[in-house]
C-alpha atoms as a PDB file:
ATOM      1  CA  UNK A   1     -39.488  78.971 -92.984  1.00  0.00           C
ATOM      2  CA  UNK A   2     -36.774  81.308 -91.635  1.00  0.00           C
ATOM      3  CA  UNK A   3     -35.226  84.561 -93.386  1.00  0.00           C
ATOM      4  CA  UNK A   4     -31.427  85.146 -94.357  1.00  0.00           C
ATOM      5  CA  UNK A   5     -30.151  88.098 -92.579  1.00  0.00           C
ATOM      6  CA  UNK A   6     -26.925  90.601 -92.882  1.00  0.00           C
ATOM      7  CA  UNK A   7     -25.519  93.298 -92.146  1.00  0.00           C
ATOM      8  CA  UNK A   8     -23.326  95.441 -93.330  1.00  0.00           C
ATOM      9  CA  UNK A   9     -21.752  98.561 -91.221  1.00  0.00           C
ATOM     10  CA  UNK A  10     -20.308 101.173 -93.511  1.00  0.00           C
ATOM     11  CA  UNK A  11     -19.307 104.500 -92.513  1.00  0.00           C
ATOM     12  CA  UNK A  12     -21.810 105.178 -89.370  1.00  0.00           C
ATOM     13  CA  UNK A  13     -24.563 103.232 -91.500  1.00  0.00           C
ATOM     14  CA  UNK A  14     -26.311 100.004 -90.467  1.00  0.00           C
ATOM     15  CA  UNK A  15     -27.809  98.470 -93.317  1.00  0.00           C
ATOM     16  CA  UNK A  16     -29.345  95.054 -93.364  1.00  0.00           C
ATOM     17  CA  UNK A  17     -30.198  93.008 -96.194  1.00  0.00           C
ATOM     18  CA  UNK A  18     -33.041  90.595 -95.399  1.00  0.00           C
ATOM     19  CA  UNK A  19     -34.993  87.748 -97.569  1.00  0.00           C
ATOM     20  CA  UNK A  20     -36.991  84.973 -96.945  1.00  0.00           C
ATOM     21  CA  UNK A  21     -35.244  81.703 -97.144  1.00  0.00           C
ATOM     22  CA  UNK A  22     -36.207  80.095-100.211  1.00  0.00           C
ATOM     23  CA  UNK A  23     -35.806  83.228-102.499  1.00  0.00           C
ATOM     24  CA  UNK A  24     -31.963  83.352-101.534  1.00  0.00           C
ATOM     25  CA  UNK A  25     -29.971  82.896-104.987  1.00  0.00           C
ATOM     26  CA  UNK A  26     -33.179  83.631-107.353  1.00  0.00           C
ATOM     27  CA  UNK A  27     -33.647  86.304-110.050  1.00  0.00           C
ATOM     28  CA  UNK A  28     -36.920  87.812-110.858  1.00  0.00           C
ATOM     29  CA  UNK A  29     -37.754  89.791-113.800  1.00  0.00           C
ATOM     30  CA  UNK A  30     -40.899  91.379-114.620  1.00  0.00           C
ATOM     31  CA  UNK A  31     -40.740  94.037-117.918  1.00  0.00           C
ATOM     32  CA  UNK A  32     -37.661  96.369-117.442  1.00  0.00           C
ATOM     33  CA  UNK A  33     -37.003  95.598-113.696  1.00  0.00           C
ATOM     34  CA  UNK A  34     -34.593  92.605-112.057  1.00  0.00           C
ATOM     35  CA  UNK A  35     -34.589  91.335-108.889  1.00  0.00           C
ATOM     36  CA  UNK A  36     -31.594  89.567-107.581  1.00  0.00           C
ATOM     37  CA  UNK A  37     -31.596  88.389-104.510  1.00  0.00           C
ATOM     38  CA  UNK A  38     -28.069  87.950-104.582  1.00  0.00           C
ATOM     39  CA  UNK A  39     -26.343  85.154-102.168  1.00  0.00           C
ATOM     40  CA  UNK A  40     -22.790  87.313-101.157  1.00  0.00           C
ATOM     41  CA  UNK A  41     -25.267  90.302-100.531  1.00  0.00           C
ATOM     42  CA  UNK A  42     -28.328  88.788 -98.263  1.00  0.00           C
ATOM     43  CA  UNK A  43     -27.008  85.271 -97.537  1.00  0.00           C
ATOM     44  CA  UNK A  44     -25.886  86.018 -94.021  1.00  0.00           C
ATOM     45  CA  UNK A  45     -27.549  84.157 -91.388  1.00  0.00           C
ATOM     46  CA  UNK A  46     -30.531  82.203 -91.115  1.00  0.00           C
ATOM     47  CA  UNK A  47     -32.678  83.728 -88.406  1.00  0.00           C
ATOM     48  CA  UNK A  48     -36.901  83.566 -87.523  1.00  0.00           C
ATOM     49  CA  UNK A  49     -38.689  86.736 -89.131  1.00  0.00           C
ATOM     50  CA  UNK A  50     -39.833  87.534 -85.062  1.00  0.00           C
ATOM     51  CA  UNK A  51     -35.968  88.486 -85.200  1.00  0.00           C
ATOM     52  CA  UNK A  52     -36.590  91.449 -88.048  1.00  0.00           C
ATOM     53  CA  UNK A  53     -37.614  94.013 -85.252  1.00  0.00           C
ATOM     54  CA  UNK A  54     -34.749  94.016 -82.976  1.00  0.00           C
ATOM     55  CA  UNK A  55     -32.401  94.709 -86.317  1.00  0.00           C
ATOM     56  CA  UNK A  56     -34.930  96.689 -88.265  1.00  0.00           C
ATOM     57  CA  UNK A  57     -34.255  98.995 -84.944  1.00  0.00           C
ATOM     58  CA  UNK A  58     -30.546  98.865 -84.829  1.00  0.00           C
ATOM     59  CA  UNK A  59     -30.640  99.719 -88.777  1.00  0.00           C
ATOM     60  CA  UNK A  60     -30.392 102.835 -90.872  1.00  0.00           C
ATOM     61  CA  UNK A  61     -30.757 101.371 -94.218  1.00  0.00           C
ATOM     62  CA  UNK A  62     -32.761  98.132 -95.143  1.00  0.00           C
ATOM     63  CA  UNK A  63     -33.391  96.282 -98.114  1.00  0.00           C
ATOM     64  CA  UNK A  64     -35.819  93.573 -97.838  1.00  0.00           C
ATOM     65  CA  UNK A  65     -37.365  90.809-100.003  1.00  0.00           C
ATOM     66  CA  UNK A  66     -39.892  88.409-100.014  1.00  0.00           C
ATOM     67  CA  UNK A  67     -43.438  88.331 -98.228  1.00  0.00           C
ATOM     68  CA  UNK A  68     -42.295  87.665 -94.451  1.00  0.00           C
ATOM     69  CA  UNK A  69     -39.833  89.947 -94.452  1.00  0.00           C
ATOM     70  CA  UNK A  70     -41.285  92.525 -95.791  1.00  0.00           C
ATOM     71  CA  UNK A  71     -44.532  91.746 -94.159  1.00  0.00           C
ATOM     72  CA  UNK A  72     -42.900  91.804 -90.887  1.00  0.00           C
ATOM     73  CA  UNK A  73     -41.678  95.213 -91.550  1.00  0.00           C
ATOM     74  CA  UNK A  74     -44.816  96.939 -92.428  1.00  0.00           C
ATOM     75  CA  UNK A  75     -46.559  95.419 -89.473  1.00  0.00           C
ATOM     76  CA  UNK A  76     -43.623  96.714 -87.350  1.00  0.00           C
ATOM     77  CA  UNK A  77     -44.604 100.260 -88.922  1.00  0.00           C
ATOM     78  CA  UNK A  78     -40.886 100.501 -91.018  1.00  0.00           C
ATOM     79  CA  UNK A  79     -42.157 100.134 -94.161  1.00  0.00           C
ATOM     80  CA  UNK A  80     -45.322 101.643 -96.085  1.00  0.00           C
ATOM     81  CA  UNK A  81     -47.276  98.975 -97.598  1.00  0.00           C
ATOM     82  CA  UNK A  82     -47.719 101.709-100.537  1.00  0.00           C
ATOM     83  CA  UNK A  83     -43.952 101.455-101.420  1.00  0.00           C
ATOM     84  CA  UNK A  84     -43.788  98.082-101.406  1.00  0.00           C
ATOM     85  CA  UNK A  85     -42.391  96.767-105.110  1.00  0.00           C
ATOM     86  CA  UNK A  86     -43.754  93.084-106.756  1.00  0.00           C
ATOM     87  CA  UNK A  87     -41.398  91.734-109.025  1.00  0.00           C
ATOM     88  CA  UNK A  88     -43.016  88.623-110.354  1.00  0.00           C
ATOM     89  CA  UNK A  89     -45.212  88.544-107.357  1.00  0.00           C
ATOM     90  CA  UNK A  90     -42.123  89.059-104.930  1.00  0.00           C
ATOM     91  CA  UNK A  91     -42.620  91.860-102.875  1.00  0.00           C
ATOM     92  CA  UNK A  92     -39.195  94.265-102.405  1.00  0.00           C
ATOM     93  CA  UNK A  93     -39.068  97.163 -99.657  1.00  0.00           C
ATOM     94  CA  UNK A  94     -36.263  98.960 -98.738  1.00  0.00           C
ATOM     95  CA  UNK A  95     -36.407 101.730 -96.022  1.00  0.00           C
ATOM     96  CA  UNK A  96     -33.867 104.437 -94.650  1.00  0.00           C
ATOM     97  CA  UNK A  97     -34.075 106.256 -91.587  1.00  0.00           C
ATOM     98  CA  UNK A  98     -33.488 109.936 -91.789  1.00  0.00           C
ATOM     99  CA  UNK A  99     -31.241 111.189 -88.649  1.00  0.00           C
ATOM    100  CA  UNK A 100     -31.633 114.831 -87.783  1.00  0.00           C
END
């Protein structure tokens, strides 16, 4: 399985949206929150999670979704596996980078 990848450069930001493949289009509720994982936001391109470093680099702002992704990230040390948020058993990161 691959992950959809995209990014978005707004105003000196980098942000890329990341899922795993086969959560693309899907909505996940669980109590008062809703996950959308949103086809015109994250369905960009389909690339292998081994990828997710080289952008996860480049970016300033990530949202992620789904258990390689995010998986990928916290092994890569972007993401703490504390913050991670399960929405029906998906997990959801998101991570900025703070410039100084």
């Amino acid at each position: 399985m691959k992950i959809y990848v995209k990014i978005y450069r707004i105003q000196g930001e980098v942000l890329l949206a990341a899922c795993d493949e086969e959560l693309l289009g899907k909505t996940f509720r669980e109590g008062e929150l809703k996950l959308e994982v949103k086809e015109r936001f994250y369905g960009g391109e389909l690339r292998e999670v081994e990828d997710l470093g080289g952008l996860l680099a480049e970016a300033t702002i990530a949202n992620l979704v789904g258990e390689r992704c995010v998986s990928k990230a916290i092994e890569l040390g972007y993401v703490d596996s504390e913050r991670v948020l399960y929405i029906e058993g998906i997990p959801h990161a998101q991570m900025a980078k703070l410039l100084w």
